[in-house]
PDB file of N, CA and C in Angstrom:
ATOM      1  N   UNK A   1       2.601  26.321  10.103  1.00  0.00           N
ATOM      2  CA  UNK A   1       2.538  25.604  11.357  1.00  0.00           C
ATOM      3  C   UNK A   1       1.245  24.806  11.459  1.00  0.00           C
ATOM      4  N   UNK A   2      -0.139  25.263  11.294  1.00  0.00           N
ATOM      5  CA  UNK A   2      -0.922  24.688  11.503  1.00  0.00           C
ATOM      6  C   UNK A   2      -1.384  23.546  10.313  1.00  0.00           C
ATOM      7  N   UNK A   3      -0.923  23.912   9.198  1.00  0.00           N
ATOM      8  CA  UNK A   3      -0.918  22.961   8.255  1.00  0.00           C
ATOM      9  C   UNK A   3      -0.336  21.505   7.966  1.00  0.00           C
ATOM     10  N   UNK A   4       0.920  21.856   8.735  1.00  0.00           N
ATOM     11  CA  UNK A   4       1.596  20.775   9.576  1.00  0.00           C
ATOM     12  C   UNK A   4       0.975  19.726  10.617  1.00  0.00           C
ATOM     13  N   UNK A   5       0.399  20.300  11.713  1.00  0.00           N
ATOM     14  CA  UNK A   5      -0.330  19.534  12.667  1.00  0.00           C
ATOM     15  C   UNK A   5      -1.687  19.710  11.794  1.00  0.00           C
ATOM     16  N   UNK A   6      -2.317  19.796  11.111  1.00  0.00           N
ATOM     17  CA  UNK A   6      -3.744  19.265  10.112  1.00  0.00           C
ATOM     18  C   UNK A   6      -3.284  17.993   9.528  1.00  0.00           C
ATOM     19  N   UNK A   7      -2.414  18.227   8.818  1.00  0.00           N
ATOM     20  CA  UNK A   7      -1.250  16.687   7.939  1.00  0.00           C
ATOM     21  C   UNK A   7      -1.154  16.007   8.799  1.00  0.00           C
ATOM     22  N   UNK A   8      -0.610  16.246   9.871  1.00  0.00           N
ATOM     23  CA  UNK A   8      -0.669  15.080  11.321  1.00  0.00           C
ATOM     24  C   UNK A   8      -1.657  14.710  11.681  1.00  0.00           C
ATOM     25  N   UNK A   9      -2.689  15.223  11.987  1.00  0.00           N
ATOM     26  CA  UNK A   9      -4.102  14.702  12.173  1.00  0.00           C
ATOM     27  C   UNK A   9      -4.354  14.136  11.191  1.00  0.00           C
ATOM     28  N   UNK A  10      -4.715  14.518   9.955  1.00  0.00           N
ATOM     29  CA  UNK A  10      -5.165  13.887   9.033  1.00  0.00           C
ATOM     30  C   UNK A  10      -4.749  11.858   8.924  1.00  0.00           C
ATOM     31  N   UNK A  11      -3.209  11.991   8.864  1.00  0.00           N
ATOM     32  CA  UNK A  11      -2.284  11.071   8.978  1.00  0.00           C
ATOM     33  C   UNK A  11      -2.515   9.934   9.949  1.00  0.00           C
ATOM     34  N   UNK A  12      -2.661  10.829  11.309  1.00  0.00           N
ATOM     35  CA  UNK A  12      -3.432   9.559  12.160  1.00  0.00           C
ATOM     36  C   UNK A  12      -4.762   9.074  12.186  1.00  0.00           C
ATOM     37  N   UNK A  13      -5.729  10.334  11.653  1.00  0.00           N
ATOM     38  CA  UNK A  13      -6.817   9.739  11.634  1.00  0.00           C
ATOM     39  C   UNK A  13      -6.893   8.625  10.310  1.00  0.00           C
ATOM     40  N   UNK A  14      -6.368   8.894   9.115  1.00  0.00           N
ATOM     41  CA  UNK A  14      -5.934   7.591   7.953  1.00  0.00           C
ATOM     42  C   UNK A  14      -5.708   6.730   8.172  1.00  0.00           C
ATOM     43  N   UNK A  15      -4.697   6.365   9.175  1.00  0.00           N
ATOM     44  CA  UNK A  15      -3.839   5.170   9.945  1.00  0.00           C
ATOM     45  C   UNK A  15      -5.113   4.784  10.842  1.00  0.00           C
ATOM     46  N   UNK A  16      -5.885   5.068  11.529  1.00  0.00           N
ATOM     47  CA  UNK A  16      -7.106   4.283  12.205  1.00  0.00           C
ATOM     48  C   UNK A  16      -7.645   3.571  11.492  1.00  0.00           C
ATOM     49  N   UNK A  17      -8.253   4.327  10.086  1.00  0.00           N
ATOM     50  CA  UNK A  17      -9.160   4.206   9.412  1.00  0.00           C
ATOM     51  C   UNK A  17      -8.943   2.774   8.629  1.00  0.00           C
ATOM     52  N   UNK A  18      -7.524   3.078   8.480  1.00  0.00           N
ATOM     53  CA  UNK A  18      -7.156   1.635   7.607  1.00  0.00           C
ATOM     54  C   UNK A  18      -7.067   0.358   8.726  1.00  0.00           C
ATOM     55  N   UNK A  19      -6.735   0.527   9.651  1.00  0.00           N
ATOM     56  CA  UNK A  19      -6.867  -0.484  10.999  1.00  0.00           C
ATOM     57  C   UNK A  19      -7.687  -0.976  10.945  1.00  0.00           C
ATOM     58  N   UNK A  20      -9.354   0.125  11.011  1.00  0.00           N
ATOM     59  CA  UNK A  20     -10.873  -0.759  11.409  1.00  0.00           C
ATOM     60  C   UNK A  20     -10.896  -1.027  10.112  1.00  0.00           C
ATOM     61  N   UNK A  21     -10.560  -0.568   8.854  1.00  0.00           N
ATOM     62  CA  UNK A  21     -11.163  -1.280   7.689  1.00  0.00           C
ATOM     63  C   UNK A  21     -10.379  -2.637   7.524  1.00  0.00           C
ATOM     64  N   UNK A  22      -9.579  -2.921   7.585  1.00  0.00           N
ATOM     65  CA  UNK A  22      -8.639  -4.273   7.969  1.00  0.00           C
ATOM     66  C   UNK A  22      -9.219  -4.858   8.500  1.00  0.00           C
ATOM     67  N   UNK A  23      -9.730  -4.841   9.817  1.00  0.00           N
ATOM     68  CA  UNK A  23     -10.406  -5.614  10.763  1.00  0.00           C
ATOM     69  C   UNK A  23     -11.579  -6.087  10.684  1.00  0.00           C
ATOM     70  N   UNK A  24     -12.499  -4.903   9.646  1.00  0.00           N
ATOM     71  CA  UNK A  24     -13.864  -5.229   9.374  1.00  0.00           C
ATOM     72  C   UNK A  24     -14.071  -6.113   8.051  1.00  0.00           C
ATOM     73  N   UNK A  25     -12.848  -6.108   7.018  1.00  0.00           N
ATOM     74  CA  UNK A  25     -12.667  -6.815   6.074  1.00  0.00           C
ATOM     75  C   UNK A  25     -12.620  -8.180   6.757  1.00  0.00           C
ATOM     76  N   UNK A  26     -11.083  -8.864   7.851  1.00  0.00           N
ATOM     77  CA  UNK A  26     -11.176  -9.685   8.290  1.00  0.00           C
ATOM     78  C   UNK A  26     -12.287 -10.506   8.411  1.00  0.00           C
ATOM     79  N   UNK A  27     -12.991  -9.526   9.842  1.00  0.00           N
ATOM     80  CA  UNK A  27     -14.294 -10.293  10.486  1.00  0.00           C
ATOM     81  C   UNK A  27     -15.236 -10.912   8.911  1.00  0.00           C
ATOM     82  N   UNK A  28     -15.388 -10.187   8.098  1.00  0.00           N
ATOM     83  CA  UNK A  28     -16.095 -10.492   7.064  1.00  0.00           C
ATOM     84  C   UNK A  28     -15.783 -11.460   6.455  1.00  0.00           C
ATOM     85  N   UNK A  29     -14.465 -12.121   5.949  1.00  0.00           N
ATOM     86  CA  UNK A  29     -14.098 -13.188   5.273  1.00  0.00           C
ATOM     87  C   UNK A  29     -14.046 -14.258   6.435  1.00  0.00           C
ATOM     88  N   UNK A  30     -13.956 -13.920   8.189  1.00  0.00           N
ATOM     89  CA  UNK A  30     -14.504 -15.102   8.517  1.00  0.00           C
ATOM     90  C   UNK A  30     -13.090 -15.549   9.020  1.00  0.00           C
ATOM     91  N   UNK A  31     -11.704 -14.994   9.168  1.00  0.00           N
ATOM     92  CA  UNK A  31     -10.951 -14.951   9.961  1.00  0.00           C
ATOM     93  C   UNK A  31     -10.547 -14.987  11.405  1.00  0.00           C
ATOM     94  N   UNK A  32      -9.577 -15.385  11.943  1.00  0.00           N
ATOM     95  CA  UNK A  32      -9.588 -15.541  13.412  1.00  0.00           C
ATOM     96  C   UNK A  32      -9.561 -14.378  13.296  1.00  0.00           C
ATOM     97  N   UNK A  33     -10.144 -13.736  14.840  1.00  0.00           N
ATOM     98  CA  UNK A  33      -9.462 -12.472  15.581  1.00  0.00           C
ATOM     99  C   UNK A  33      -7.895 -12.388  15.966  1.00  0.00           C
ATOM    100  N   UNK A  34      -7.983 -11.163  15.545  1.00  0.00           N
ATOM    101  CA  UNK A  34      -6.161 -10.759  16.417  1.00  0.00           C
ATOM    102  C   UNK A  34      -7.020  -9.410  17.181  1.00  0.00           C
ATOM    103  N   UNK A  35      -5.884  -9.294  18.265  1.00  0.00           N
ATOM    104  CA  UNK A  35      -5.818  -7.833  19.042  1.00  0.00           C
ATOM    105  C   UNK A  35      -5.637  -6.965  17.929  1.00  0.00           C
ATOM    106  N   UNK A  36      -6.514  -5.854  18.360  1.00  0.00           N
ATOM    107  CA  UNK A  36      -5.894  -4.586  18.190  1.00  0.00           C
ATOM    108  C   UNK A  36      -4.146  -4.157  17.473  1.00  0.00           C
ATOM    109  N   UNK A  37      -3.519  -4.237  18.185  1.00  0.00           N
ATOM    110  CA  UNK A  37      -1.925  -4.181  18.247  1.00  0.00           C
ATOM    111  C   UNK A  37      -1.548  -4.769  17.148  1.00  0.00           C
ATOM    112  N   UNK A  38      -2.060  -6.102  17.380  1.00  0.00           N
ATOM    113  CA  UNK A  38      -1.209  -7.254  15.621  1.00  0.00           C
ATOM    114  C   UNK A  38      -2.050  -6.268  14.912  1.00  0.00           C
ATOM    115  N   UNK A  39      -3.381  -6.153  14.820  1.00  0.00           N
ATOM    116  CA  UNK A  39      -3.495  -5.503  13.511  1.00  0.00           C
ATOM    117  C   UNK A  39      -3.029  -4.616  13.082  1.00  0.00           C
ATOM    118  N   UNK A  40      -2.990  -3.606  13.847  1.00  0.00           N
ATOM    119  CA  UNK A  40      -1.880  -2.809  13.801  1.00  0.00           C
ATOM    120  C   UNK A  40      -0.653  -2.677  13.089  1.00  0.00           C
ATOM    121  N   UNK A  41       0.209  -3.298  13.888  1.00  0.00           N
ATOM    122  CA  UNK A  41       1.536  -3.571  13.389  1.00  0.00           C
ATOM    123  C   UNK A  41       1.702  -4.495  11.908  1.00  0.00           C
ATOM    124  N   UNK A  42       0.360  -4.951  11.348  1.00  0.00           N
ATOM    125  CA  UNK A  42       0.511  -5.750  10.314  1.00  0.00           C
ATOM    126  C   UNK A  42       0.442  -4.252   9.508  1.00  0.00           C
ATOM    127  N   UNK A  43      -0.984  -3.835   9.447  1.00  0.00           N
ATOM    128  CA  UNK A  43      -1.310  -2.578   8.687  1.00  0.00           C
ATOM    129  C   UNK A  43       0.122  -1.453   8.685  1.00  0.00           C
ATOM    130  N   UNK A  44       0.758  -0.872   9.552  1.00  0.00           N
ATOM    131  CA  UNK A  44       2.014   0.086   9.487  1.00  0.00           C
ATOM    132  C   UNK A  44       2.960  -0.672   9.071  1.00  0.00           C
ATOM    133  N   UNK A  45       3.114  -2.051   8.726  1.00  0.00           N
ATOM    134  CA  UNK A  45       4.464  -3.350   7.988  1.00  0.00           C
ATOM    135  C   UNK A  45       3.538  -2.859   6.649  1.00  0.00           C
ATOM    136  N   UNK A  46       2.437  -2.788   6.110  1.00  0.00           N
ATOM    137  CA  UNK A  46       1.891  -3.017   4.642  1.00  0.00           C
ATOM    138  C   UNK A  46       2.020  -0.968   4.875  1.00  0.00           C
ATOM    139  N   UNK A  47       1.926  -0.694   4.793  1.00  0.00           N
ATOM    140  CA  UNK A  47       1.652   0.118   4.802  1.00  0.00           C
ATOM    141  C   UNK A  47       3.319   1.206   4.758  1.00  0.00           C
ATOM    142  N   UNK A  48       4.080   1.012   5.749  1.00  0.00           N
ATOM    143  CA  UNK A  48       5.630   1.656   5.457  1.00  0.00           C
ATOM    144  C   UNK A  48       6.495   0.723   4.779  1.00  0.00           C
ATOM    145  N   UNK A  49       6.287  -0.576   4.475  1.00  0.00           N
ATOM    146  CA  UNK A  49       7.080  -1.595   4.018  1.00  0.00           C
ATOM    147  C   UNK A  49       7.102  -2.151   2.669  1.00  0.00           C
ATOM    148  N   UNK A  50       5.738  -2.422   2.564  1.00  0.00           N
ATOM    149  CA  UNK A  50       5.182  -3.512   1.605  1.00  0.00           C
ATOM    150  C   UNK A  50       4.903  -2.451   0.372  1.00  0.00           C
ATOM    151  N   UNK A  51       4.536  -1.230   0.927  1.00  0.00           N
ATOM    152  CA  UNK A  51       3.816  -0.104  -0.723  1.00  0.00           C
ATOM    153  C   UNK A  51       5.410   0.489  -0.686  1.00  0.00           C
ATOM    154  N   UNK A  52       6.299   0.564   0.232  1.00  0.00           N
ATOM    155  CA  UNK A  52       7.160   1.384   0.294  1.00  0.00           C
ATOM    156  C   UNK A  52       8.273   0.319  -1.226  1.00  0.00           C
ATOM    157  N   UNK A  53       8.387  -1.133  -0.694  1.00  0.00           N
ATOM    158  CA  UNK A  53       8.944  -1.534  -1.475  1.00  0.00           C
ATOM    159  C   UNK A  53       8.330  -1.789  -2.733  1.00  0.00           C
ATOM    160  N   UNK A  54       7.170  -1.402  -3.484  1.00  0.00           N
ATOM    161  CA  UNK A  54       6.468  -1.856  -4.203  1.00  0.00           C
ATOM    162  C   UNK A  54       6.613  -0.251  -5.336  1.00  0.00           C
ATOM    163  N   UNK A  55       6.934   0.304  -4.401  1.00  0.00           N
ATOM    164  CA  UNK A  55       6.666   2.086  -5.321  1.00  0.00           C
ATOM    165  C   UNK A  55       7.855   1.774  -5.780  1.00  0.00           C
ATOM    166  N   UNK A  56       8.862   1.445  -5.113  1.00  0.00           N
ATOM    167  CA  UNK A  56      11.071   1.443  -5.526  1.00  0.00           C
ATOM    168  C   UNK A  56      10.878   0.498  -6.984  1.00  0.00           C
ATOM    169  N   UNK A  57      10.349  -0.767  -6.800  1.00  0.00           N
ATOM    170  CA  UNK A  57      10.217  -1.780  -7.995  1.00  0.00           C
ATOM    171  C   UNK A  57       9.368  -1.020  -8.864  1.00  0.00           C
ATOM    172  N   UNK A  58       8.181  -0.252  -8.600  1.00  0.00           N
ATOM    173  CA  UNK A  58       7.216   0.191  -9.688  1.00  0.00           C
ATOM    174  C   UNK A  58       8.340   1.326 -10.486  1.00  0.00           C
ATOM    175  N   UNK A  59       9.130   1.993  -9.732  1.00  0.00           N
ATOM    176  CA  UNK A  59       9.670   3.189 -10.531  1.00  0.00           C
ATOM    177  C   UNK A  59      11.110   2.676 -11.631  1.00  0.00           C
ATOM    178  N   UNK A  60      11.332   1.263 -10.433  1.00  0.00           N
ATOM    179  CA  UNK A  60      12.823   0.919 -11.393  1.00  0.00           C
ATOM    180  C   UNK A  60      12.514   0.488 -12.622  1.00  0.00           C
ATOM    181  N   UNK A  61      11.374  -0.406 -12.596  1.00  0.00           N
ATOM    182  CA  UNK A  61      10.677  -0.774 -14.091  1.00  0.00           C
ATOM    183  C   UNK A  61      10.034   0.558 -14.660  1.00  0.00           C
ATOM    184  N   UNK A  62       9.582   1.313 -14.398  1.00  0.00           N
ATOM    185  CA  UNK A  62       9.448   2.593 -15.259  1.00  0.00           C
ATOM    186  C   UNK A  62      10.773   2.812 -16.099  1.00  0.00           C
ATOM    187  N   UNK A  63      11.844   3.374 -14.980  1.00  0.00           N
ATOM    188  CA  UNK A  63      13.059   3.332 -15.640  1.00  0.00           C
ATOM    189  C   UNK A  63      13.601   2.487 -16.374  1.00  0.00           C
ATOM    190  N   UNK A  64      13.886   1.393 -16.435  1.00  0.00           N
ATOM    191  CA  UNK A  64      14.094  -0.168 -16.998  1.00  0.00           C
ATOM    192  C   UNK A  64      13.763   0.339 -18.231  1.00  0.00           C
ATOM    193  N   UNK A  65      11.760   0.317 -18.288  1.00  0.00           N
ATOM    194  CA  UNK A  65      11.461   0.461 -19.536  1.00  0.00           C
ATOM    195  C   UNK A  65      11.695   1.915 -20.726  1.00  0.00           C
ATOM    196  N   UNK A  66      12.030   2.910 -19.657  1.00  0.00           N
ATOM    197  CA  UNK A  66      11.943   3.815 -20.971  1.00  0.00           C
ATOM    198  C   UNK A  66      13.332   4.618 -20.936  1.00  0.00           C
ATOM    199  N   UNK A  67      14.436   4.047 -19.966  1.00  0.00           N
ATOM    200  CA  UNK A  67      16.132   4.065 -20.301  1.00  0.00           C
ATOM    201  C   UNK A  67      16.210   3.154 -21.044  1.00  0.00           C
ATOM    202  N   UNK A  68      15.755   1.871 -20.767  1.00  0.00           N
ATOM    203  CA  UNK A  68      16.744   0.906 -21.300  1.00  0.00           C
ATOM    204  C   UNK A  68      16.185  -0.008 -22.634  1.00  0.00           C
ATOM    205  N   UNK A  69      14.668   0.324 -22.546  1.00  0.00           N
ATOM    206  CA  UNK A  69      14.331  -0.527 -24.116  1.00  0.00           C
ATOM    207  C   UNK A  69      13.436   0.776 -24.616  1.00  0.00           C
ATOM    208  N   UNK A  70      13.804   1.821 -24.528  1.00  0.00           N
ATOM    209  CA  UNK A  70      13.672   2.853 -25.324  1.00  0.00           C
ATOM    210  C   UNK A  70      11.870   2.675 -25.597  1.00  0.00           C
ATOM    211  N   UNK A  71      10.970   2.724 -24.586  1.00  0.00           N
ATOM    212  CA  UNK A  71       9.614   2.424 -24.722  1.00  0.00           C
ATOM    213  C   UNK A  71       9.046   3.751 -24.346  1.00  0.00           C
ATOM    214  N   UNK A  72       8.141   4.485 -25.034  1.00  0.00           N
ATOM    215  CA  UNK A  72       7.889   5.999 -24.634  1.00  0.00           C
ATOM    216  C   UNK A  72       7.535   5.887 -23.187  1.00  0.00           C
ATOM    217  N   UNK A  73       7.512   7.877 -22.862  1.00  0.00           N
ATOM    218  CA  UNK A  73       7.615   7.528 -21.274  1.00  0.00           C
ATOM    219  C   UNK A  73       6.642   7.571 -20.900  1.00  0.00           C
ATOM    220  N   UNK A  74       5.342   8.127 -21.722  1.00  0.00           N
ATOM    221  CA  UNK A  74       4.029   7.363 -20.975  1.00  0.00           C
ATOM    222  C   UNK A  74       3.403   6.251 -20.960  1.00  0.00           C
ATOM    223  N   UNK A  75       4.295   5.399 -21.771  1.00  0.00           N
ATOM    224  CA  UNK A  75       3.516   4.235 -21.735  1.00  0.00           C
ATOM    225  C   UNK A  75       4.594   3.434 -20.250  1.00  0.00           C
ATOM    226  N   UNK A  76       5.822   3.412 -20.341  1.00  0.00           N
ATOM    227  CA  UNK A  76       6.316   3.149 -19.092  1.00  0.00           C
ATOM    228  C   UNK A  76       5.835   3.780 -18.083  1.00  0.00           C
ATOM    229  N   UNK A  77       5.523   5.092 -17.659  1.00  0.00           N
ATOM    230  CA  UNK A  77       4.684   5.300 -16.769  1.00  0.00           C
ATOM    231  C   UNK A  77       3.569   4.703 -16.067  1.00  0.00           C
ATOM    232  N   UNK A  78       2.555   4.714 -17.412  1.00  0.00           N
ATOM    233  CA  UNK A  78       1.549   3.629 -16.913  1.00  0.00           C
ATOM    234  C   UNK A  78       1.610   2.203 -16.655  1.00  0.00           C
ATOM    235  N   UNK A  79       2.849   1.445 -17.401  1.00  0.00           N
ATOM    236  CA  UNK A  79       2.882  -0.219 -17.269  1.00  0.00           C
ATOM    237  C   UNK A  79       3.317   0.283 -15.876  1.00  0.00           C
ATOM    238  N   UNK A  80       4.155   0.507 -15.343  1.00  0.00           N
ATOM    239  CA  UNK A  80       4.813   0.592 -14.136  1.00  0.00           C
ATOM    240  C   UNK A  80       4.141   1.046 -12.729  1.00  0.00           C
ATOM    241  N   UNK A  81       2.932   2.059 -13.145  1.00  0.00           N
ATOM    242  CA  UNK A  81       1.748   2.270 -12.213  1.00  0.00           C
ATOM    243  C   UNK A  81       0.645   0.636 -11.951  1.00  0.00           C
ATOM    244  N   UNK A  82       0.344   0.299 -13.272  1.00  0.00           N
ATOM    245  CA  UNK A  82      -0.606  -0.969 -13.784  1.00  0.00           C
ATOM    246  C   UNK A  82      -0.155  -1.942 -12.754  1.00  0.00           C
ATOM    247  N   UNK A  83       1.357  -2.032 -12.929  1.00  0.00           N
ATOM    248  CA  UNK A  83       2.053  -3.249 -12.005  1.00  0.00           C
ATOM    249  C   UNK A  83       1.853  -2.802 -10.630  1.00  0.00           C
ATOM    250  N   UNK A  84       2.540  -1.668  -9.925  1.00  0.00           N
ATOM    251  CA  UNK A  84       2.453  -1.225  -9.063  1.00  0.00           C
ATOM    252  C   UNK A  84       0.763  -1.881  -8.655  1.00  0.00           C
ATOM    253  N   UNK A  85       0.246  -0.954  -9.092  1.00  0.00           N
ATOM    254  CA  UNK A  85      -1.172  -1.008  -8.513  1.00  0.00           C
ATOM    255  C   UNK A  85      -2.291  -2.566  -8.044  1.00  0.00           C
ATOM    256  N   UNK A  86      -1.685  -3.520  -9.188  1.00  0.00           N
ATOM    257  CA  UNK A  86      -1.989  -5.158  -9.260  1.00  0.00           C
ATOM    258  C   UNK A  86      -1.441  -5.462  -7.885  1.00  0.00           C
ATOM    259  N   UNK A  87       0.320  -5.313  -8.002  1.00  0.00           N
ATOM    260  CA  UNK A  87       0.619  -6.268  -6.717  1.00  0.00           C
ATOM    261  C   UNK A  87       0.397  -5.371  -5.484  1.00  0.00           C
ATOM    262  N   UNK A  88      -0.158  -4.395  -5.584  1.00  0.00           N
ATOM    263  CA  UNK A  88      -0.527  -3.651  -4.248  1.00  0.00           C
ATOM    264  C   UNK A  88      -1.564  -4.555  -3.266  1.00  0.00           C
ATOM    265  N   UNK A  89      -2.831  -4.775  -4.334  1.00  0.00           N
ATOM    266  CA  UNK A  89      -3.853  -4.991  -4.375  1.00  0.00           C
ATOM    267  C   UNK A  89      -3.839  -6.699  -3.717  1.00  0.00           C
ATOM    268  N   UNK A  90      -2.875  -6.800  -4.750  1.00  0.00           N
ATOM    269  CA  UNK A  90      -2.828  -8.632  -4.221  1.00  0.00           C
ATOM    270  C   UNK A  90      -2.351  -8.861  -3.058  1.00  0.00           C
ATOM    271  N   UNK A  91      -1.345  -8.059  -2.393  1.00  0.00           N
ATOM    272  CA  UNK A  91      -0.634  -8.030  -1.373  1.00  0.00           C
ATOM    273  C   UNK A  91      -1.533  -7.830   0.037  1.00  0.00           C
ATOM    274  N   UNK A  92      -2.379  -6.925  -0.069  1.00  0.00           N
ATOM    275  CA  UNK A  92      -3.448  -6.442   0.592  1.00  0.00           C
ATOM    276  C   UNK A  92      -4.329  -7.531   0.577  1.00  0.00           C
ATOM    277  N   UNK A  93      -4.741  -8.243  -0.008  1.00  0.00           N
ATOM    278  CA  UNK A  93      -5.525  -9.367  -0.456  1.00  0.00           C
ATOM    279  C   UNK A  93      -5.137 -10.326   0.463  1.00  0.00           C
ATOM    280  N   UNK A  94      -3.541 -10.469   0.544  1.00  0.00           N
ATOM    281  CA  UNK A  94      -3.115 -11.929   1.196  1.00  0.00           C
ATOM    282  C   UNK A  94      -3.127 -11.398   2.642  1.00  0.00           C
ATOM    283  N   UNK A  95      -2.951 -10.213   3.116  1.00  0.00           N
ATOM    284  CA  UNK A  95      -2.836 -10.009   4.026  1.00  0.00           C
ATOM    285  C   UNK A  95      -3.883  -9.900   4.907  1.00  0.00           C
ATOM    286  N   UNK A  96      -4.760  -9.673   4.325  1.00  0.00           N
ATOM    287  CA  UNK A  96      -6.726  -9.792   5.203  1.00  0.00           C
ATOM    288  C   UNK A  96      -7.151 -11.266   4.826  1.00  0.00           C
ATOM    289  N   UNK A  97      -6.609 -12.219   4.321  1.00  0.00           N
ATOM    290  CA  UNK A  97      -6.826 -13.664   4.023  1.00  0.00           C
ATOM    291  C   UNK A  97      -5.338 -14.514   5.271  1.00  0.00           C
ATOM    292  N   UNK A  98      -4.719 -13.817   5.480  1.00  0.00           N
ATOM    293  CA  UNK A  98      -4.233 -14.198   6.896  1.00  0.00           C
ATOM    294  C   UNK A  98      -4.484 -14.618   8.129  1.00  0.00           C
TER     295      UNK A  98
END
């Protein structure tokens, strides 16, 4: 039970954290301001959306590569993390350059 509501805390306090760091990235590159809220709702869209669809593509190319062109499975593992991890990064990139 209590490990549960710790994970929940934890969870929301993460979800802040990435908010002000968003925001403080922004202000830094010199971006308009948004409210609170847009930032928000941009950060929980990148955040349940954007990594959500990015993990589905990172794993199908895992699979891709080591069902279908017979490529060992740690090396598909890692190309498929490598990718993952690039367009994470870039994605995050365009989105504080917004």
């Amino acid at each position: 039970m209590w490990s549960i509501l710790a994970d929940l805390v934890v969870g929301i306090f993460d979800f802040v954290l990435d908010v002000l760091l968003f925001r403080g990235l922004r202000r830094k590159h010199g971006q308009r301001n948004r409210s609170v809220a847009e930032d928000t709702v941009e950060v929980a869209r990148f955040d349940f959306v954007t990594l959500t669809f990015i993990a589905l593509v990172s794993v199908g190319l895992m699979l891709i590569l080591a069902l279908g062109f017979d490529v060992p499975a740690g090396w598909s593992v890692g190309i498929g993390i490598t990718v993952g991890a690039i367009w994470g990064l870039w994605r995050y990139a365009q989105l504080v350059r917004e």
